[in-house]
C-alpha atoms as a PDB file:
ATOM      1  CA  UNK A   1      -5.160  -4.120  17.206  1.00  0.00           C
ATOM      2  CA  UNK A   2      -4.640  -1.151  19.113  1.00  0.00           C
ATOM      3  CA  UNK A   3      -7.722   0.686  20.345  1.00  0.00           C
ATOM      4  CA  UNK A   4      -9.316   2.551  17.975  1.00  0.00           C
ATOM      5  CA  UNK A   5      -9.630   5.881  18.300  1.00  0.00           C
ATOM      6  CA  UNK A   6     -13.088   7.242  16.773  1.00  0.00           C
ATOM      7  CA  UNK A   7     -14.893  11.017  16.992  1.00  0.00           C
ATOM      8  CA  UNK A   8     -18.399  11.686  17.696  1.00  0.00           C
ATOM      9  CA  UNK A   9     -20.364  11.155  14.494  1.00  0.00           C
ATOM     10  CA  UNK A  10     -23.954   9.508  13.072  1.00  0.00           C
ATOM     11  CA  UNK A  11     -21.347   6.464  12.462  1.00  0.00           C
ATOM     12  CA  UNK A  12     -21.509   4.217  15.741  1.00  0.00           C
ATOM     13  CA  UNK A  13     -18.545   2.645  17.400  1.00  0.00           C
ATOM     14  CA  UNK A  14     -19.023  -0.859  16.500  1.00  0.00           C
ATOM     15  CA  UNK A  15     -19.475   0.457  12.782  1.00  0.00           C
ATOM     16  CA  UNK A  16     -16.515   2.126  12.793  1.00  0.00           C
ATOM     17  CA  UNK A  17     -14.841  -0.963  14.410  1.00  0.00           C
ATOM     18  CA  UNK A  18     -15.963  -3.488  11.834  1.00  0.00           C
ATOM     19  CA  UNK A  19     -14.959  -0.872   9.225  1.00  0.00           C
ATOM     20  CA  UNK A  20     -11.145  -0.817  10.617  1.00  0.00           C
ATOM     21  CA  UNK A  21     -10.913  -4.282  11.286  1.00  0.00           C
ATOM     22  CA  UNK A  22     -12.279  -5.209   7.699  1.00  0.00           C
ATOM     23  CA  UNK A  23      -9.740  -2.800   6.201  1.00  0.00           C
ATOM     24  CA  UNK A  24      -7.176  -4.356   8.280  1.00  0.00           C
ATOM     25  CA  UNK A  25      -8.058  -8.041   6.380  1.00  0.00           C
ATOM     26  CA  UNK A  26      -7.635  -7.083   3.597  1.00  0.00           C
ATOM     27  CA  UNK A  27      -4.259  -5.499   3.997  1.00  0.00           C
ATOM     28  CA  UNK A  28      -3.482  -8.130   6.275  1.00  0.00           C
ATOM     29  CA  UNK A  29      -4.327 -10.481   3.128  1.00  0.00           C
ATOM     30  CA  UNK A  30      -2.809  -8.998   0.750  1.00  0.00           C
ATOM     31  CA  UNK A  31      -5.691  -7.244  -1.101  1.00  0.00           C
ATOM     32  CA  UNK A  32      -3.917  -3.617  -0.675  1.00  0.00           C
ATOM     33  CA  UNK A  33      -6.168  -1.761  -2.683  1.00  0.00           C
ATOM     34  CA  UNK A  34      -9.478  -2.893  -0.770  1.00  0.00           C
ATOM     35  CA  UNK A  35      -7.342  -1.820   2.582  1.00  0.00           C
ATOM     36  CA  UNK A  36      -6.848   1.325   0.874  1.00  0.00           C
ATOM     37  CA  UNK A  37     -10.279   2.219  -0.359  1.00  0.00           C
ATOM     38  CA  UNK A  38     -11.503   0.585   3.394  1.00  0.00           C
ATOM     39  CA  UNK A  39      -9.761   3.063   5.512  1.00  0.00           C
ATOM     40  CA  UNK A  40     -10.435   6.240   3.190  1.00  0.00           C
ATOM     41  CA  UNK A  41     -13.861   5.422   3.838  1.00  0.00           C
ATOM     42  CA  UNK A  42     -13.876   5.174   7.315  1.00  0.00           C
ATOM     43  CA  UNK A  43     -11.461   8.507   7.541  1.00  0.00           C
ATOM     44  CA  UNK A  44     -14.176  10.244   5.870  1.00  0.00           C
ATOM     45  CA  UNK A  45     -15.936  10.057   9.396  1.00  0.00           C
ATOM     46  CA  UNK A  46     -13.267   9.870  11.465  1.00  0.00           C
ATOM     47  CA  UNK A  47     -10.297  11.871   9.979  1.00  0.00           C
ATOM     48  CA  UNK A  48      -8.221  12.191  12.998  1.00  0.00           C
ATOM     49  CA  UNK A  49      -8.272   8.352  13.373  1.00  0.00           C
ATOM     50  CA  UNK A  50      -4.211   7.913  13.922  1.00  0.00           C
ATOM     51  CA  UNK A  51      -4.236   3.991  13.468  1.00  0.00           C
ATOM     52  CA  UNK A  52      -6.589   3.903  10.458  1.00  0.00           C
ATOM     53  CA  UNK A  53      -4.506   6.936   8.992  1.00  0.00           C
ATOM     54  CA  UNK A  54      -1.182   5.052   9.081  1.00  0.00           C
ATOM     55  CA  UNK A  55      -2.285   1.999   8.299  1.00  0.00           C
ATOM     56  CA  UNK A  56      -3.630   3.881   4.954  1.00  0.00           C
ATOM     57  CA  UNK A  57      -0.265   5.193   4.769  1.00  0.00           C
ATOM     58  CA  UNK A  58       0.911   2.196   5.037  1.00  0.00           C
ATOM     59  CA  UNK A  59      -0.520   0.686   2.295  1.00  0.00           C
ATOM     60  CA  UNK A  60       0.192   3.716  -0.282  1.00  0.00           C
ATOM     61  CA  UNK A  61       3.559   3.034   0.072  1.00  0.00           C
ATOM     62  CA  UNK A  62       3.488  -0.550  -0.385  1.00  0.00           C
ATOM     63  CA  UNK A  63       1.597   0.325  -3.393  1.00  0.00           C
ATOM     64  CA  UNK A  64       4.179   2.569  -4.265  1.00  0.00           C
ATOM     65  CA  UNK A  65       2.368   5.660  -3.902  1.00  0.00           C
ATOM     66  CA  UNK A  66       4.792   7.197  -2.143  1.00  0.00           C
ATOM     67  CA  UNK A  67       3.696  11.105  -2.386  1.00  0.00           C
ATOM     68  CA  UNK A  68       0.284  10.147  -1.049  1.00  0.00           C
ATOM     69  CA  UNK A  69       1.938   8.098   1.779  1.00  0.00           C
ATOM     70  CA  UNK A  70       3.658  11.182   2.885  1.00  0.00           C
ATOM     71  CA  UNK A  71       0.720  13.049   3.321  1.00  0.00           C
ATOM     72  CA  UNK A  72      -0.715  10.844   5.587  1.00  0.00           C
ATOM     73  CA  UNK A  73       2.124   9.993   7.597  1.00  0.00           C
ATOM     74  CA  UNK A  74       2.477  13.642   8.222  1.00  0.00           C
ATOM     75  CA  UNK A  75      -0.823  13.546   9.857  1.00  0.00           C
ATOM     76  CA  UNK A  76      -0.303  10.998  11.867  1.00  0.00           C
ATOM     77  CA  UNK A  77       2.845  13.074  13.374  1.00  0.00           C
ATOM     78  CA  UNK A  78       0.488  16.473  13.606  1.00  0.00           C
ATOM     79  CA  UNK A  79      -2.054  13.732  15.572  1.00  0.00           C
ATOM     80  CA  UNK A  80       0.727  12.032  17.271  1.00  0.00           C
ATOM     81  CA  UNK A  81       4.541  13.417  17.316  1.00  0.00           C
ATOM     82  CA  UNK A  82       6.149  10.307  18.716  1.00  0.00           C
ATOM     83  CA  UNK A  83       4.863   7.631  16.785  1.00  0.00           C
ATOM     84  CA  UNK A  84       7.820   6.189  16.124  1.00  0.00           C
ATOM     85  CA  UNK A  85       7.006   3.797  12.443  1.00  0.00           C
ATOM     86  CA  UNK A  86       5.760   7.116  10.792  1.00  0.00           C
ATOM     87  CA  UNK A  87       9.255   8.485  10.804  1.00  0.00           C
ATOM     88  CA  UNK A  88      10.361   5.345   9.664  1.00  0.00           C
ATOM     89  CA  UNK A  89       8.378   4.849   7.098  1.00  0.00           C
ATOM     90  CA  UNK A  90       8.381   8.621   5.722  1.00  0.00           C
ATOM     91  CA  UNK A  91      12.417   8.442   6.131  1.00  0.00           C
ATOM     92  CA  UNK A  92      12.103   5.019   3.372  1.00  0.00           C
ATOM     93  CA  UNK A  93       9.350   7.398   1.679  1.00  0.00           C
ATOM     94  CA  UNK A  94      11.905  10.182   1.046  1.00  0.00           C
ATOM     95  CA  UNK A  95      14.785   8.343   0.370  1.00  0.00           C
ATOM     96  CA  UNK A  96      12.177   6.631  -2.774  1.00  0.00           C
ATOM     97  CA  UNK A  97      11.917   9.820  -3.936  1.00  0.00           C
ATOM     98  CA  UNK A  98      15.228  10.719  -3.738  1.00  0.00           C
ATOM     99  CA  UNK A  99      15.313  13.495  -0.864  1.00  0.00           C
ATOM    100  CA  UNK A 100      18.165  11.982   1.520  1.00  0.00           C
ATOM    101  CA  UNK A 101      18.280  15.054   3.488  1.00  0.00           C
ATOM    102  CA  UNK A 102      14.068  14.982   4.555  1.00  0.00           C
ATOM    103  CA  UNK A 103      14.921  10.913   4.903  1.00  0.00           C
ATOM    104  CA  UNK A 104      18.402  11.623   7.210  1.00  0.00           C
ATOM    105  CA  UNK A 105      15.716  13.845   9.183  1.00  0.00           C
ATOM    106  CA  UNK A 106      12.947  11.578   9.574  1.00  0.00           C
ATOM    107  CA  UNK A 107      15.380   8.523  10.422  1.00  0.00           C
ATOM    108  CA  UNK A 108      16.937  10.551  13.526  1.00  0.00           C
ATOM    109  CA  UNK A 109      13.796  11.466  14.739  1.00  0.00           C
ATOM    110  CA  UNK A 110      12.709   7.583  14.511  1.00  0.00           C
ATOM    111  CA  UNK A 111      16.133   6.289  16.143  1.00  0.00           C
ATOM    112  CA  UNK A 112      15.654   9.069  18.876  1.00  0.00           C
ATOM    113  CA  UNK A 113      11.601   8.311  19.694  1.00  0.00           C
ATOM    114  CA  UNK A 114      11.898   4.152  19.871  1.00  0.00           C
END
């Protein structure tokens, strides 16, 4: 797991770390709706979290959720530009929802930032 990034808050480190990494079991384990409600909770006190934000994104999509996805995937990109799988992911996200054109975009960017 990459290092995870948390802000100053009344929520310690090592909270925040057992928070992610139980999140991360569950998706890991299948149980995609725990994940999901796991890392909303721990975005509530750290919203600019990149790794817990994607990974929530993550999981929305394999849910289906596909608009929600979007959202969050978009934040990871205002939090990190070059993150590669968020391109990725929103290109498959778009082409779901049948915008090729925001999909064609977000594939080029992913080709060009691996």
């Amino acid at each position: 797991i990459r290092q995870l990034e948390v802000s100053k808050s009344s929520v310690s480190r090592t909270d925040a770390l057992r928070r992610f990494a139980a999140a991360f079991a569950d998706q890991k384990a299948g149980r995609t709706r725990q994940a999901i409600a796991g890392y909303r909770q721990l975005l509530k006190d750290h919203p600019n979290n990149v790794q817990a934000r994607f990974n929530l994104a993550f999981a929305l999509r394999r849910e289906g959720k596909c608009e929600s996805a979007i959202k969050h995937f978009e934040r990871v990109l205002e939090l990190r530009p070059n993150y590669a799988a968020a391109h990725y992911h929103l290109a498959a996200c778009y082409k779901t929802l049948g915008n090729p054109d925001k999909a064609a975009s977000h594939m080029r960017l992913y080709e060009g930032s691996r």
